[in-house]
N, C-alpha and C. Protein backbone atom coordinates (compact mmCIF):
# COMPACT_ATOMS: atom_id res chain seq x y z
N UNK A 1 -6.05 22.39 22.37
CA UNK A 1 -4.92 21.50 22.03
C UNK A 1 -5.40 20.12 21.60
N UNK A 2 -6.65 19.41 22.31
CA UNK A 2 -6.82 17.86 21.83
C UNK A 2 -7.19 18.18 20.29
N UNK A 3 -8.13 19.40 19.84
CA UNK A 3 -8.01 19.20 18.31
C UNK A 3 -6.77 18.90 17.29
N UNK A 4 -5.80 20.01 17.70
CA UNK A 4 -4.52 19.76 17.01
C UNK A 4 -4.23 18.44 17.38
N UNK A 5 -4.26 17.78 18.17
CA UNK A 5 -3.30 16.21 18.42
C UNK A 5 -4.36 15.62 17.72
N UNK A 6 -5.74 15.55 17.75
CA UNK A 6 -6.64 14.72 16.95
C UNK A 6 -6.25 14.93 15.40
N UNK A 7 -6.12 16.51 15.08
CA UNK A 7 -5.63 16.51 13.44
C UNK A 7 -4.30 15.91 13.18
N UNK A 8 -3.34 16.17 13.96
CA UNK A 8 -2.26 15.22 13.90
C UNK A 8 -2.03 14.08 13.78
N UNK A 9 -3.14 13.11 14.79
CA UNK A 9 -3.02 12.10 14.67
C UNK A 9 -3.73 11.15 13.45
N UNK A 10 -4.91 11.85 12.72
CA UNK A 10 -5.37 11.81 11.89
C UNK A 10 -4.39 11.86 10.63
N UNK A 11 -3.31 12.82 10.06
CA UNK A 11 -2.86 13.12 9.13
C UNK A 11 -1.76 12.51 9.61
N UNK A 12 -1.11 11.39 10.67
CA UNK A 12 0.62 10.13 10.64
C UNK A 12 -0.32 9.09 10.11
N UNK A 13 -1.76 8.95 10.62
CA UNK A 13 -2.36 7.76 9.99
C UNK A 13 -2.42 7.86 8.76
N UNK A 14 -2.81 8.56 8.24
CA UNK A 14 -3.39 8.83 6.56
C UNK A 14 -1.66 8.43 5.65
N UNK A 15 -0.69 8.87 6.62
CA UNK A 15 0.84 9.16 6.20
C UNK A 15 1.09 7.87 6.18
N UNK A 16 1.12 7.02 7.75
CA UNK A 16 1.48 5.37 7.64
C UNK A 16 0.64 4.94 6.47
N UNK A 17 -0.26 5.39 6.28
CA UNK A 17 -1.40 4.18 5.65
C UNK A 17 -0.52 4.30 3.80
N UNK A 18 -0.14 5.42 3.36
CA UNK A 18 0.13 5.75 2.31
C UNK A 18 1.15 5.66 2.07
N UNK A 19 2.49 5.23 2.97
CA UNK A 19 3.74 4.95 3.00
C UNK A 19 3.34 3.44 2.78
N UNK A 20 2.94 2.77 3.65
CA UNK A 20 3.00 1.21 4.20
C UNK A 20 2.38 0.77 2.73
N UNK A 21 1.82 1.54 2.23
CA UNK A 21 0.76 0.19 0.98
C UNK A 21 1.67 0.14 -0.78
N UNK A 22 2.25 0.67 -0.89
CA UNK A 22 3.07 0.75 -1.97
C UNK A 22 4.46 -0.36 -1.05
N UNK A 23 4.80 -0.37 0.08
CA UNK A 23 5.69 -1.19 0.81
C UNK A 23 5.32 -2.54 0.64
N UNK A 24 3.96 -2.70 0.60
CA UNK A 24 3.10 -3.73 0.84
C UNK A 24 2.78 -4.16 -0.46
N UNK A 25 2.94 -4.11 -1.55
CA UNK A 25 2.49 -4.12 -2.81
C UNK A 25 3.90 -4.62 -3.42
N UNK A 26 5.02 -3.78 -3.14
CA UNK A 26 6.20 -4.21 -3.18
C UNK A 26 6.72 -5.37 -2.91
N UNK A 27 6.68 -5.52 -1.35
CA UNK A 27 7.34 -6.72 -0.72
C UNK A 27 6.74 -8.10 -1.71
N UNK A 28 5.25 -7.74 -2.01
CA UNK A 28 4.32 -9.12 -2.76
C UNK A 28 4.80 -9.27 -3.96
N UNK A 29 5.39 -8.21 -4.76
CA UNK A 29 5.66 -8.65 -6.07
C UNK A 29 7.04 -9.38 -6.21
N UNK A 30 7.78 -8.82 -4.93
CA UNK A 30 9.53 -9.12 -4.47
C UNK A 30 9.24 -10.76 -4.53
N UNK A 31 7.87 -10.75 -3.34
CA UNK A 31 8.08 -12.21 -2.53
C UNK A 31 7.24 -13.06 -3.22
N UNK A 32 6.07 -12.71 -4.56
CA UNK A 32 5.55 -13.70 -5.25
C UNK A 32 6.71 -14.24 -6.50
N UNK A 33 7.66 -13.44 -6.87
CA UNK A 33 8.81 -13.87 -7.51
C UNK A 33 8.11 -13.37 -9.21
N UNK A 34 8.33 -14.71 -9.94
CA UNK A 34 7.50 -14.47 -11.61
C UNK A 34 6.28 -14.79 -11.90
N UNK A 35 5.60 -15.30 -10.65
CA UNK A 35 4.23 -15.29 -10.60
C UNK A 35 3.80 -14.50 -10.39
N UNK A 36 3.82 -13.41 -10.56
CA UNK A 36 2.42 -12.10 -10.26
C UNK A 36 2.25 -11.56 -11.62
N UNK A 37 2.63 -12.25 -12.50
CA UNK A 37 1.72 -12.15 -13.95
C UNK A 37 0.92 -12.59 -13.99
N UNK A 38 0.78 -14.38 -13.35
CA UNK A 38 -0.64 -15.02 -13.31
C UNK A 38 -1.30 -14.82 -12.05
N UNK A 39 -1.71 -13.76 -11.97
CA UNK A 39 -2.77 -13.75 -10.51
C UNK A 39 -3.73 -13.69 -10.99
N UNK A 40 -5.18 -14.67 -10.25
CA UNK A 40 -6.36 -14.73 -10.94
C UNK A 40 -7.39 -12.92 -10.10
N UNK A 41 -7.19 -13.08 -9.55
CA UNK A 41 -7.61 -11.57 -8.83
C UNK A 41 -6.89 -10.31 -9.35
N UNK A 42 -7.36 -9.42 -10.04
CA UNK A 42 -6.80 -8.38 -10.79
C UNK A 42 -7.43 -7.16 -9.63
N UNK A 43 -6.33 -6.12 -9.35
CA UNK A 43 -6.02 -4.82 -8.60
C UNK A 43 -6.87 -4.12 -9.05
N UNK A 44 -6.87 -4.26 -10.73
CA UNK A 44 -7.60 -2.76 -11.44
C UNK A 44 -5.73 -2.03 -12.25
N UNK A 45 -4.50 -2.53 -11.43
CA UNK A 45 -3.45 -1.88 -12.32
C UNK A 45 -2.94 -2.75 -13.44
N UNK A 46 -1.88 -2.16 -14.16
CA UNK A 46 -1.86 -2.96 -15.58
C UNK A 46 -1.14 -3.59 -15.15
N UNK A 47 -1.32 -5.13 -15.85
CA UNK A 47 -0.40 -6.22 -15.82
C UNK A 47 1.07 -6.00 -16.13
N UNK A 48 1.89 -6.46 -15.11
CA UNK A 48 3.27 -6.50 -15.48
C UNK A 48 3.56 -6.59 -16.77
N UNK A 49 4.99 -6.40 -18.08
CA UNK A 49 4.46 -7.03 -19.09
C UNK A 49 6.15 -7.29 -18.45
């Protein structure tokens, strides 16, 4: 049984982690407003246009 709860607990993390970061990416573009065209640090994704 601790394997299954270890794989379990392994695959809500992987789940929070992959829910929460698109949340998190979100909230910044919500809460930087019309500035997140000029960010000097680039993600690697395409610029807003």
């Amino acid at each position: 049984m601790r394997r299954v709860t270890g794989a379990l607990q392994a695959v809500i993390g992987t789940i929070i982690s992959v829910i929460t970061l698109p949340f998190r990416v979100l909230s910044r573009l919500i809460g930087g407003g019309g500035g997140a065209g000029r960010r000097t640090h680039r993600t690697g994704r395409r610029p807003a246009a």
